[in-house]
N, C-alpha and C. Protein backbone atom coordinates (compact mmCIF):
# COMPACT_ATOMS: atom_id res chain seq x y z
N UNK A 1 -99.42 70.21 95.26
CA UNK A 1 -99.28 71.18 96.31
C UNK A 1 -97.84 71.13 96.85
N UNK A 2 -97.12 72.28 96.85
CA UNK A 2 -95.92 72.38 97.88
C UNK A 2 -95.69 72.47 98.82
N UNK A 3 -94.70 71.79 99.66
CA UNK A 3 -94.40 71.88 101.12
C UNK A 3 -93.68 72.86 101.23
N UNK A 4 -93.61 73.65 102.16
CA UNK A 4 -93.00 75.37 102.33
C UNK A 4 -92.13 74.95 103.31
N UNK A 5 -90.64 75.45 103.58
CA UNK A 5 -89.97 74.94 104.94
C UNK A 5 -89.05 76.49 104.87
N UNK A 6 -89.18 77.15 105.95
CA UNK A 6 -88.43 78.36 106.04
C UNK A 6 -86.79 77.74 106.97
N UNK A 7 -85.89 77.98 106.77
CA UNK A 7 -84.72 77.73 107.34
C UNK A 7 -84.29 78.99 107.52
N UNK A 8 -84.46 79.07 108.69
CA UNK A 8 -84.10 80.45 109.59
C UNK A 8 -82.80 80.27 110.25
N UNK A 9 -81.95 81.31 110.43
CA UNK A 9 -80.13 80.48 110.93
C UNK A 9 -79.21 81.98 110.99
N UNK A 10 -78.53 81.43 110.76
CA UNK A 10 -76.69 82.44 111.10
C UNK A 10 -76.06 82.16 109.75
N UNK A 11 -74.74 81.81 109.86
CA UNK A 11 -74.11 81.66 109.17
C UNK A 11 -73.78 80.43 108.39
N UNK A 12 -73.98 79.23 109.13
CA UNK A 12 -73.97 77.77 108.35
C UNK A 12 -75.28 77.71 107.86
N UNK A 13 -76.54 78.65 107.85
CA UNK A 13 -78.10 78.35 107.13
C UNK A 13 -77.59 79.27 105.59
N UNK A 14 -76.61 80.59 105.95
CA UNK A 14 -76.72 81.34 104.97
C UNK A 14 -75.60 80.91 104.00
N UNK A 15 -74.68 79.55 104.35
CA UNK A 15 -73.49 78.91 103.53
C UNK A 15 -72.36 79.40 103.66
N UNK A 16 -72.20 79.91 104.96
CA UNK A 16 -70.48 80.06 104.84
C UNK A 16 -69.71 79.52 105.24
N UNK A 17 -68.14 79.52 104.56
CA UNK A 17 -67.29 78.20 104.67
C UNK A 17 -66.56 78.73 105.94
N UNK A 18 -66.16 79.73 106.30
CA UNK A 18 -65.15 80.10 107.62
C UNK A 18 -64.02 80.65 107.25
N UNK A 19 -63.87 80.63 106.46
CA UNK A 19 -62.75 81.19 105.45
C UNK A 19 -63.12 82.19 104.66
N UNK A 20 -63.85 83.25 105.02
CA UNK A 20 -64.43 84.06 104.32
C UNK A 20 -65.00 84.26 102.78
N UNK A 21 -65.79 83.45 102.54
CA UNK A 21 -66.54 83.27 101.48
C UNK A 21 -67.55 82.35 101.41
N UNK A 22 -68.51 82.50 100.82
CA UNK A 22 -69.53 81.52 100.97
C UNK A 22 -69.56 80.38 99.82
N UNK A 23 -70.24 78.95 100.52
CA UNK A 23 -70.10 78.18 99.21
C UNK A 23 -70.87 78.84 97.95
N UNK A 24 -71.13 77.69 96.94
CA UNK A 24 -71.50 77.91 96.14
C UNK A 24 -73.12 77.44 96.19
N UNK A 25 -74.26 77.54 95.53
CA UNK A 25 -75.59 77.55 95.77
C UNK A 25 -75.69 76.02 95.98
N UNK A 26 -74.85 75.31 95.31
CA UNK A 26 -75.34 73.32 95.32
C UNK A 26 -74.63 72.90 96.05
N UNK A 27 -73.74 74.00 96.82
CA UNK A 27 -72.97 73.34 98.01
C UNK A 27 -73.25 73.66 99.76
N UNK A 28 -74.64 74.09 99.50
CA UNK A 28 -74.88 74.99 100.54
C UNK A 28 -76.25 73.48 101.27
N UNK A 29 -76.21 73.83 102.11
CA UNK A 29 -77.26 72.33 102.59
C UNK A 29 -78.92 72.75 102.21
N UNK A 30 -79.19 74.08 102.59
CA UNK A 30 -80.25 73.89 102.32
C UNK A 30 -81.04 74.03 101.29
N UNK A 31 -80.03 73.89 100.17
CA UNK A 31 -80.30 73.86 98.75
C UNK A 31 -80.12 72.02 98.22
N UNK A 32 -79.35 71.79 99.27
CA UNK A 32 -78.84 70.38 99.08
C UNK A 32 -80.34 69.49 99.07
N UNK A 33 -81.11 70.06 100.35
CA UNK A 33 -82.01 69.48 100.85
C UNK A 33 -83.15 69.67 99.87
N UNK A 34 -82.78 71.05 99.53
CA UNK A 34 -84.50 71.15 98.41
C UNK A 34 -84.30 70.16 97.18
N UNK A 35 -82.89 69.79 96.93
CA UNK A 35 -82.72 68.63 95.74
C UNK A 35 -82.70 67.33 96.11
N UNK A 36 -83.24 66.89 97.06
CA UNK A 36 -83.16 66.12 97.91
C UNK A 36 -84.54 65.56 98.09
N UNK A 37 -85.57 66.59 98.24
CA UNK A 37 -86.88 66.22 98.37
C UNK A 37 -87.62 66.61 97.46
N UNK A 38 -86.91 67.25 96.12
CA UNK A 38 -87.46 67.42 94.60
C UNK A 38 -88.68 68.58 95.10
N UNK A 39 -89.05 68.40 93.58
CA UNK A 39 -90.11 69.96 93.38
C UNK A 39 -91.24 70.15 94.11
N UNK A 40 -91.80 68.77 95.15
CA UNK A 40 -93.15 69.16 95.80
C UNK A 40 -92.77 69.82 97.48
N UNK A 41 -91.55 69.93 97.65
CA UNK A 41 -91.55 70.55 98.27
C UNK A 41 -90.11 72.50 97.97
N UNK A 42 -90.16 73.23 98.68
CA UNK A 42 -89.97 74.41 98.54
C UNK A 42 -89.06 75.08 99.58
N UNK A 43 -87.23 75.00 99.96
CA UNK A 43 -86.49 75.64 101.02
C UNK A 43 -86.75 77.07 100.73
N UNK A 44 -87.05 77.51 101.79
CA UNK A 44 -86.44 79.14 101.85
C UNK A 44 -85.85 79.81 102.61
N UNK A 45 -84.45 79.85 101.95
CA UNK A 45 -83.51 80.16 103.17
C UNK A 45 -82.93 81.42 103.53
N UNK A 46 -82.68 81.51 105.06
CA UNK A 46 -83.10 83.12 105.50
C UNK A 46 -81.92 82.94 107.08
N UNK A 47 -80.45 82.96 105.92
CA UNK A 47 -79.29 82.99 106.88
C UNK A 47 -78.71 84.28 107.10
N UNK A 48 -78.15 84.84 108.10
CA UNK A 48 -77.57 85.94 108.39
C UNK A 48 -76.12 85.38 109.13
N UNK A 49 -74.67 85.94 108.73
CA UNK A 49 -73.56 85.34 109.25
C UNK A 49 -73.72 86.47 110.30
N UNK A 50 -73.52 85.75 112.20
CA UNK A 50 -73.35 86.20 113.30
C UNK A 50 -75.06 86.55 114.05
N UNK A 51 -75.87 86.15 112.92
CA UNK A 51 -77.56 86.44 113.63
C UNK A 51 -77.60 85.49 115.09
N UNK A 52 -78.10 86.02 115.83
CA UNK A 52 -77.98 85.88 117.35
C UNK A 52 -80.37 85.36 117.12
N UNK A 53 -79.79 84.44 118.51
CA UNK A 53 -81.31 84.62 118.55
C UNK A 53 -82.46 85.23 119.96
N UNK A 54 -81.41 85.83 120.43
CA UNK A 54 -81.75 87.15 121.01
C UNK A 54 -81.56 88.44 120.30
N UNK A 55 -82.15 89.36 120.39
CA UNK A 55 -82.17 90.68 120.35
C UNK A 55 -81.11 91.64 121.07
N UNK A 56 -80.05 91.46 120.91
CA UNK A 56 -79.12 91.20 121.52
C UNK A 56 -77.41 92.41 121.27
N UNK A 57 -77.60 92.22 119.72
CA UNK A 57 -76.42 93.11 119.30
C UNK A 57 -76.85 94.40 119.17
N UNK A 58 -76.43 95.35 119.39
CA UNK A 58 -76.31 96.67 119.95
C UNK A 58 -75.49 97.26 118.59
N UNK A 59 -74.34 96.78 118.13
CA UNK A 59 -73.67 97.17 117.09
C UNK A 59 -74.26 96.67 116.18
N UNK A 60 -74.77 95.39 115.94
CA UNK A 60 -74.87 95.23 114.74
C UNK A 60 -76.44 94.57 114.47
N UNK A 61 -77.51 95.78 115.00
CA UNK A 61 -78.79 95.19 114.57
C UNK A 61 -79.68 94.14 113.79
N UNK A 62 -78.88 94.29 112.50
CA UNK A 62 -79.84 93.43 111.49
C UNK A 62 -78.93 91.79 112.10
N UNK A 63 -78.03 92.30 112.91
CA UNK A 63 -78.21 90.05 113.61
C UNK A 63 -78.98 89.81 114.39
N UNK A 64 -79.82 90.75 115.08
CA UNK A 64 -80.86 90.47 115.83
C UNK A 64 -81.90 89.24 115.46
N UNK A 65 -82.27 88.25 115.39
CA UNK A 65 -82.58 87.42 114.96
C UNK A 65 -84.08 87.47 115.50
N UNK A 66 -84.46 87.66 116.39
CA UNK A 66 -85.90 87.56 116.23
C UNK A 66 -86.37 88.97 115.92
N UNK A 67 -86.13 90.05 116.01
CA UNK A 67 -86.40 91.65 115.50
C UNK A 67 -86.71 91.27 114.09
N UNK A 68 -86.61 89.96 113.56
CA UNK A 68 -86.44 90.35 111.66
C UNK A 68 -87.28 88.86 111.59
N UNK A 69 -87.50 87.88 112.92
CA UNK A 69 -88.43 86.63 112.51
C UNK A 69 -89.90 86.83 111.84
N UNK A 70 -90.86 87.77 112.57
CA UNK A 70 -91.77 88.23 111.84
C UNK A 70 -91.62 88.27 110.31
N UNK A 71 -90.73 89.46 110.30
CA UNK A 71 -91.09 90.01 108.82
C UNK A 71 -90.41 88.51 107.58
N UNK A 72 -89.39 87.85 108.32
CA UNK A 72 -89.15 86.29 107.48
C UNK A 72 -90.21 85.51 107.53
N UNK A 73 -90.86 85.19 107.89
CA UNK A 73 -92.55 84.15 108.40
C UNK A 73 -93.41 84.81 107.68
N UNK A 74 -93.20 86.15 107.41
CA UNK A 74 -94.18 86.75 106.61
C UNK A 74 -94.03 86.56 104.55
N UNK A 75 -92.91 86.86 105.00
CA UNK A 75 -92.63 86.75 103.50
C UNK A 75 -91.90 85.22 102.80
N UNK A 76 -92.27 84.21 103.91
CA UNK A 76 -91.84 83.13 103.36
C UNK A 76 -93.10 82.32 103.37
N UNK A 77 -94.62 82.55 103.75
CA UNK A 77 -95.70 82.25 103.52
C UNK A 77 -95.82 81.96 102.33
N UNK A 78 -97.18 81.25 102.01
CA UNK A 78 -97.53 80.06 103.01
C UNK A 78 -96.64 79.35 103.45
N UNK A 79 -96.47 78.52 104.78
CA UNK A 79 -95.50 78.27 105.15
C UNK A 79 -95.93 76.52 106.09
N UNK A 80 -95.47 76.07 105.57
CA UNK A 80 -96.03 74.55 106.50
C UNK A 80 -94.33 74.27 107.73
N UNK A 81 -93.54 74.43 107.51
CA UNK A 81 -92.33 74.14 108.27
C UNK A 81 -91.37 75.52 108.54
N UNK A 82 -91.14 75.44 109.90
CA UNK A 82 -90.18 76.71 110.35
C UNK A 82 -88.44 75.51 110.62
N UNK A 83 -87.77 75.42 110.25
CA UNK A 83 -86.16 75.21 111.29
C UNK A 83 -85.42 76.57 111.63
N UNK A 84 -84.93 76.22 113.07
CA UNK A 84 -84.34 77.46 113.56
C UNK A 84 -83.12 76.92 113.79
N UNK A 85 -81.79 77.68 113.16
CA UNK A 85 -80.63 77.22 113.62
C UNK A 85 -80.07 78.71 114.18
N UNK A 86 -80.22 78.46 115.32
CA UNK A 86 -79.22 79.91 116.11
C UNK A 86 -79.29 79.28 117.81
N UNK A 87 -78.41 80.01 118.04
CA UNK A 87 -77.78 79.98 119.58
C UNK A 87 -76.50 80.04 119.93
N UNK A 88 -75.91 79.76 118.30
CA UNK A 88 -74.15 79.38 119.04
C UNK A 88 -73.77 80.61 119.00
N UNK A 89 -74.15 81.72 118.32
CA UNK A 89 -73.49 83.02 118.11
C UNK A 89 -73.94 84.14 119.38
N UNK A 90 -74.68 83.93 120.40
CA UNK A 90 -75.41 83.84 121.35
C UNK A 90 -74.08 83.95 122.86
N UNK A 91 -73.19 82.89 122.57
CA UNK A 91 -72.53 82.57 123.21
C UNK A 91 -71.08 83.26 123.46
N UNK A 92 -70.94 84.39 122.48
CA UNK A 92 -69.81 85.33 122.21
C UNK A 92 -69.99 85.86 123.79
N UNK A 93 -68.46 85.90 124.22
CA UNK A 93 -68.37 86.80 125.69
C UNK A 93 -68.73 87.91 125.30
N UNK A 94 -68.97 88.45 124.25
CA UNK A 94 -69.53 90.34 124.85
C UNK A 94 -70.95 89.85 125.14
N UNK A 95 -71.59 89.08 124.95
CA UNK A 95 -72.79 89.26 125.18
C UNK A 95 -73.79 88.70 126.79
N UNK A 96 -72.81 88.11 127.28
CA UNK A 96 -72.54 87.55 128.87
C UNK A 96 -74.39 86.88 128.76
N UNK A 97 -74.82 85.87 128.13
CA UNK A 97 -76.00 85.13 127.94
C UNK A 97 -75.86 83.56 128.70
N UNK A 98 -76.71 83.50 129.82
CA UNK A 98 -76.90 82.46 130.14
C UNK A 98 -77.54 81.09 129.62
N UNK A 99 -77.69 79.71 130.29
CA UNK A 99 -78.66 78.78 128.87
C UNK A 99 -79.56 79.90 129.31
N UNK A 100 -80.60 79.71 130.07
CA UNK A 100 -81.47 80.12 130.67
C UNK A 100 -82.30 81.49 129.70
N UNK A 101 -80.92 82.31 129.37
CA UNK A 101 -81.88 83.34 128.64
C UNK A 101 -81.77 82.91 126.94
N UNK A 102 -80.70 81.91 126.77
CA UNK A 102 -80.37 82.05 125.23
C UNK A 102 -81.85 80.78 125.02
N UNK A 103 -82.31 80.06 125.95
CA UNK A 103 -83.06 79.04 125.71
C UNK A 103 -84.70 79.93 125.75
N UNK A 104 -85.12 81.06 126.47
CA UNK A 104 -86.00 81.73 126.71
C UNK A 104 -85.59 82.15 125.09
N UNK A 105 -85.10 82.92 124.80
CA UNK A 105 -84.88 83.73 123.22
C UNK A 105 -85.35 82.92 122.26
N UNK A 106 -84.83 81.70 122.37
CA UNK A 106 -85.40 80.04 121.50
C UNK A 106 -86.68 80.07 121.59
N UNK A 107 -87.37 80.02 122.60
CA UNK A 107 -88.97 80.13 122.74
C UNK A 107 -89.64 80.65 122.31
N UNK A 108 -89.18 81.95 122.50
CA UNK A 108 -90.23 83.15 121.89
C UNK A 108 -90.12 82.83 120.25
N UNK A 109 -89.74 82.22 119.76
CA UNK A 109 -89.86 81.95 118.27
C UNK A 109 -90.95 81.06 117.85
N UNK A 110 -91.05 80.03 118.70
CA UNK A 110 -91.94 78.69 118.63
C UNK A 110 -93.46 79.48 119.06
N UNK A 111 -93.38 79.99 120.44
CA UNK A 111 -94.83 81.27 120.91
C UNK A 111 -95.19 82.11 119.39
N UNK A 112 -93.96 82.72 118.88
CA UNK A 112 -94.40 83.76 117.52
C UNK A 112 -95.03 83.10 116.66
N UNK A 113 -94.58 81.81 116.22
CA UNK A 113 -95.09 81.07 115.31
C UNK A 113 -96.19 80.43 115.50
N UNK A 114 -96.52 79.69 116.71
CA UNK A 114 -98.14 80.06 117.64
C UNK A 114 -99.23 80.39 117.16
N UNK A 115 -98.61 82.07 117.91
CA UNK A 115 -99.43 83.08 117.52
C UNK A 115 -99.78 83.30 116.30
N UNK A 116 -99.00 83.48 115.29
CA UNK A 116 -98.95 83.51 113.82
C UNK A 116 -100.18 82.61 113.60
N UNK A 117 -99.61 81.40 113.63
CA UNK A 117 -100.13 80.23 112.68
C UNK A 117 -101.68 79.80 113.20
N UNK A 118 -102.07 80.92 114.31
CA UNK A 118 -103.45 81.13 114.90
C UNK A 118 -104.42 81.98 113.71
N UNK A 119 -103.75 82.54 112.94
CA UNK A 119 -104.51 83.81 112.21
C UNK A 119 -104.46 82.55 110.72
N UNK A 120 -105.65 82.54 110.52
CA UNK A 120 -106.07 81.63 109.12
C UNK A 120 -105.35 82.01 108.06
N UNK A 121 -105.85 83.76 107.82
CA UNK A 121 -105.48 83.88 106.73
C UNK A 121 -103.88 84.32 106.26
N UNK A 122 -103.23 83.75 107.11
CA UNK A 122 -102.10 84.05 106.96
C UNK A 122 -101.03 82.55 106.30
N UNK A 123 -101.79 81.53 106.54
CA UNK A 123 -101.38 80.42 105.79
C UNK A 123 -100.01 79.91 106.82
N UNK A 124 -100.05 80.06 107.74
CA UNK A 124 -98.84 80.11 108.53
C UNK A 124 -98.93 78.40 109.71
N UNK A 125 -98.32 77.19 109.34
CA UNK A 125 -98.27 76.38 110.53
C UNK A 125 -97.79 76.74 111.32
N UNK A 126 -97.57 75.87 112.69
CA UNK A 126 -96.87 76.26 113.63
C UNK A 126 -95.59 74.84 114.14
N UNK A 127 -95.37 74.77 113.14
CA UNK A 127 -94.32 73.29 112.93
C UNK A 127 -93.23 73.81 113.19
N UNK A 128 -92.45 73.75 114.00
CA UNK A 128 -91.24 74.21 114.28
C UNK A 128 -89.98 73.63 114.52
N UNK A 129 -89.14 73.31 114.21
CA UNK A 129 -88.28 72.24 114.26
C UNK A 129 -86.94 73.15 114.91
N UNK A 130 -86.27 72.97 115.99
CA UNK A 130 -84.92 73.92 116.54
C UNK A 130 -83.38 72.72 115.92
N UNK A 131 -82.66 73.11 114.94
CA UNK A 131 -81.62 72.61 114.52
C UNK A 131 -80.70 73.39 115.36
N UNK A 132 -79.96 71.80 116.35
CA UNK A 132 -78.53 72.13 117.07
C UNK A 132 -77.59 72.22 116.48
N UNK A 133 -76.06 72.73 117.36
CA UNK A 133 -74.58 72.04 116.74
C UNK A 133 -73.95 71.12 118.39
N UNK A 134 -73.36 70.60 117.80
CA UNK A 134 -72.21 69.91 118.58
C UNK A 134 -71.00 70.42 118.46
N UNK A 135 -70.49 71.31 119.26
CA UNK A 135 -69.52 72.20 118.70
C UNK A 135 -68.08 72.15 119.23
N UNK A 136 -67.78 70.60 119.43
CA UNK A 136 -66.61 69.71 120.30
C UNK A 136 -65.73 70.64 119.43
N UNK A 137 -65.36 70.86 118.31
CA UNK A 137 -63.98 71.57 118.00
C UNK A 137 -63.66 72.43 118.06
N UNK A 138 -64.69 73.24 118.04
CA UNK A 138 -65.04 74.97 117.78
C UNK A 138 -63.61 75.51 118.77
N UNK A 139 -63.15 76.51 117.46
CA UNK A 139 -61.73 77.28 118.29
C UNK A 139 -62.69 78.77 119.32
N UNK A 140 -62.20 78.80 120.19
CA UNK A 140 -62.57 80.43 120.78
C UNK A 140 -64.02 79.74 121.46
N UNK A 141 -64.21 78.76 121.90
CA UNK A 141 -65.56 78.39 122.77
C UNK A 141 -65.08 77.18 123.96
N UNK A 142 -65.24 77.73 125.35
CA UNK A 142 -64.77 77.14 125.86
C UNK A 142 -65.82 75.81 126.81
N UNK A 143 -65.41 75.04 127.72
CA UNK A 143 -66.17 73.86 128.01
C UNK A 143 -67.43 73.99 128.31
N UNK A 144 -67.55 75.50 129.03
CA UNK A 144 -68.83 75.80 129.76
C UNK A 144 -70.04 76.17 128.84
N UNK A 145 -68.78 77.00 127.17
CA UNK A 145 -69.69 77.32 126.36
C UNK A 145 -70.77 76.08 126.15
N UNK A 146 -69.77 75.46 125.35
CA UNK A 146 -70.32 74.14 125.32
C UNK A 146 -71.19 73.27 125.81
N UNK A 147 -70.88 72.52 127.23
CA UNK A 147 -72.20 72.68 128.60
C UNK A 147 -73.50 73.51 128.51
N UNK A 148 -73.46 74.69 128.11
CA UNK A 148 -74.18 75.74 128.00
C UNK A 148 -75.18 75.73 126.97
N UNK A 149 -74.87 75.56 125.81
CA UNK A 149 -75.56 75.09 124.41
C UNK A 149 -76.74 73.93 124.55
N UNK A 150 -75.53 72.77 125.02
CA UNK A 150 -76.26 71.74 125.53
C UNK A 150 -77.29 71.80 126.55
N UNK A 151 -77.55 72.67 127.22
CA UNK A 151 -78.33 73.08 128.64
C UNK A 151 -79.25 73.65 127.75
N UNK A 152 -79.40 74.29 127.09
CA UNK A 152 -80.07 75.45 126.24
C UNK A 152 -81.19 74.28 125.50
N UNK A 153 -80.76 73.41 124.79
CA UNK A 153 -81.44 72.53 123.62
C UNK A 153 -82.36 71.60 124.53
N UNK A 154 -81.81 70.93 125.75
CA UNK A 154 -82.41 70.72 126.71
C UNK A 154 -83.89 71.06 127.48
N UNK A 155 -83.08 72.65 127.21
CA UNK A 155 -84.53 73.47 128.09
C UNK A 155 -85.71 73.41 126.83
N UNK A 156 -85.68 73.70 125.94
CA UNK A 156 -85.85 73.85 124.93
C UNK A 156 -87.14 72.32 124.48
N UNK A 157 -86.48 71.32 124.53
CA UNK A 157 -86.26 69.86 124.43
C UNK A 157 -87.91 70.07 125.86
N UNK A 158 -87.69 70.09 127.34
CA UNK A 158 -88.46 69.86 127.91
C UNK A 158 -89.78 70.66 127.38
N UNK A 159 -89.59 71.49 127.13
CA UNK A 159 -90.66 72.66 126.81
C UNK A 159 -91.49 72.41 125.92
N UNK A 160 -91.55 71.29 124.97
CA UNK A 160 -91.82 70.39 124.18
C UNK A 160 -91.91 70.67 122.42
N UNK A 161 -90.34 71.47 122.79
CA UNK A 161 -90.12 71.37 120.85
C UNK A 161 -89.22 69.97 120.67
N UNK A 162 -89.02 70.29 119.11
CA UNK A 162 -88.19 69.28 118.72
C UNK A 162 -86.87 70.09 118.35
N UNK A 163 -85.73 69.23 118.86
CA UNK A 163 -84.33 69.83 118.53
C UNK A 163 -83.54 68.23 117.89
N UNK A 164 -82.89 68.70 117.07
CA UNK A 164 -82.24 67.83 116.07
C UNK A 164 -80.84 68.73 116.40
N UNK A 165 -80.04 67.78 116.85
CA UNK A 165 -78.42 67.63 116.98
C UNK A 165 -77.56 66.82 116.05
N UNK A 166 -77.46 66.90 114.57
CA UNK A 166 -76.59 66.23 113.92
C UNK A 166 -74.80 65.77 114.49
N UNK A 167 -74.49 64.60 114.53
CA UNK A 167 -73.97 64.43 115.53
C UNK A 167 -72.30 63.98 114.70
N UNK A 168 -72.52 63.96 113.11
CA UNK A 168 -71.31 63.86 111.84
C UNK A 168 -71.25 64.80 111.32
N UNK A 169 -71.52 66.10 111.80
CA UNK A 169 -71.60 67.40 110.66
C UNK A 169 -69.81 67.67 110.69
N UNK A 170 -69.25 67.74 109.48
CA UNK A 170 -68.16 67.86 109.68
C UNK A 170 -67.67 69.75 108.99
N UNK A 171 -66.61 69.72 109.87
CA UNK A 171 -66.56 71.40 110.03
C UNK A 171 -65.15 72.06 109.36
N UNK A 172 -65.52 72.81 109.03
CA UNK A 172 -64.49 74.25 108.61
C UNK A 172 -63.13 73.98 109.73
N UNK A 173 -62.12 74.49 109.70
CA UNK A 173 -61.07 74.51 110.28
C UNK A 173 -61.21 75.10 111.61
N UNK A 174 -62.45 76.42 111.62
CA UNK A 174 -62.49 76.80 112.84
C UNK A 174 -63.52 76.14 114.15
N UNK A 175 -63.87 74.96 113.25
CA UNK A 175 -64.70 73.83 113.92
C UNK A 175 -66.40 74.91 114.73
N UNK A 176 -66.46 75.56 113.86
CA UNK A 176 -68.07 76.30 113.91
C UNK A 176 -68.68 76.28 112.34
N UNK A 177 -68.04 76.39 111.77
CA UNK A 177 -68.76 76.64 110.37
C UNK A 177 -68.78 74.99 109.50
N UNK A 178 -69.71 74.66 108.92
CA UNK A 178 -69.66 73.23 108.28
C UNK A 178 -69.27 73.55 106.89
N UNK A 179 -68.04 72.24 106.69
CA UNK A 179 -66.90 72.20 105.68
C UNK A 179 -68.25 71.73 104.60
N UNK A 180 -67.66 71.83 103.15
CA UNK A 180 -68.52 71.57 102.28
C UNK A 180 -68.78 70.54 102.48
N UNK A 181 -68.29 69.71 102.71
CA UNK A 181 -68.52 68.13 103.28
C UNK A 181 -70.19 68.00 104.12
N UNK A 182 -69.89 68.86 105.49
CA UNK A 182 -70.69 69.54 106.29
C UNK A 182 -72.12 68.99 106.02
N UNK A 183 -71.59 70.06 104.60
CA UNK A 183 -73.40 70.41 104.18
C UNK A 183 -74.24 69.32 103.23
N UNK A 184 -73.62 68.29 103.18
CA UNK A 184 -74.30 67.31 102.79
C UNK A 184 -74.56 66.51 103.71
């Protein structure tokens, strides 16, 4: 039997280096990981570069990140494991997002999956795992951003998910995107 793990994300789930191009498929982590835990288990990865996890972009819809969680949960069934990596893209000044709402946006994913993984025949757990960043280098994010993130994983954290903060992920030049290094 296979273990199903959907990796839901932005731009470091979907492999990009920051430098405009994406790695290559064995350099990407969550391919790293499916070779990692061999054939009984199954990544399926479902990155969008700039996906927000609010509903949020106005210009650029398909980053809407939970508008498109459904229909990913659906088509990555059966499904025993969800990871969610989003929030930092969340944090762009056009979008003026507090923790408060970017940590509410976080929620409603863990509630969807809930709900979901309530309906039998849908094969759907409700295992949810929220993957952080530590984003000390990141160019164009300033202290509060930062503060802010951290407040977010927190809220998140009390509410009683699990959030994983890798704390050696090493990064792209623009200190947001993880260097190939990164992704192992």
């Amino acid at each position: 039997m296979t273990t199903r793990i959907l990796a839901y994300g932005d731009s470091n789930v979907w492999g990009d280096s920051g430098e405009g191009y994406r790695y290559a498929t064995d350099e990407q982590w969550t391919n790293i990981l499916q070779n990692m835990l061999g054939v009984t288990y199954e990544i399926v990865q479902n990155g969008v570069c700039g996906r927000t996890a609010g509903d949020i972009d106005e210009e650029k819809p398909h980053r809407n990140g939970f508008a498109y969680f459904k229909v990913a949960i659906q088509s990555a069934r059966p499904l025993d494991y969800t990871i969610i990596s989003l929030g930092a893209n969340d944090l762009k000044e056009r979008y003026i997002r507090t923790a408060e709402q970017i940590a509410a946006d976080l929620l409603r994913y863990a509630k969807a999956l809930k709900d979901l993984s309530a309906r039998e025949d849908l094969k759907i757990k409700k295992e949810i795992v929220f993957l952080g960043e530590l984003l000390e280098t990141a160019t164009g994010l300033t202290e509060r951003d930062k503060t802010t993130l951290q407040q977010v994983y927190e809220t998140v954290r009390q509410a009683g998910c699990a959030v994983i903060i890798p704390d050696d992920v090493q990064r792209a030049r623009d200190g947001l995107h993880y260097s190939v290094e990164g992704h192992l």
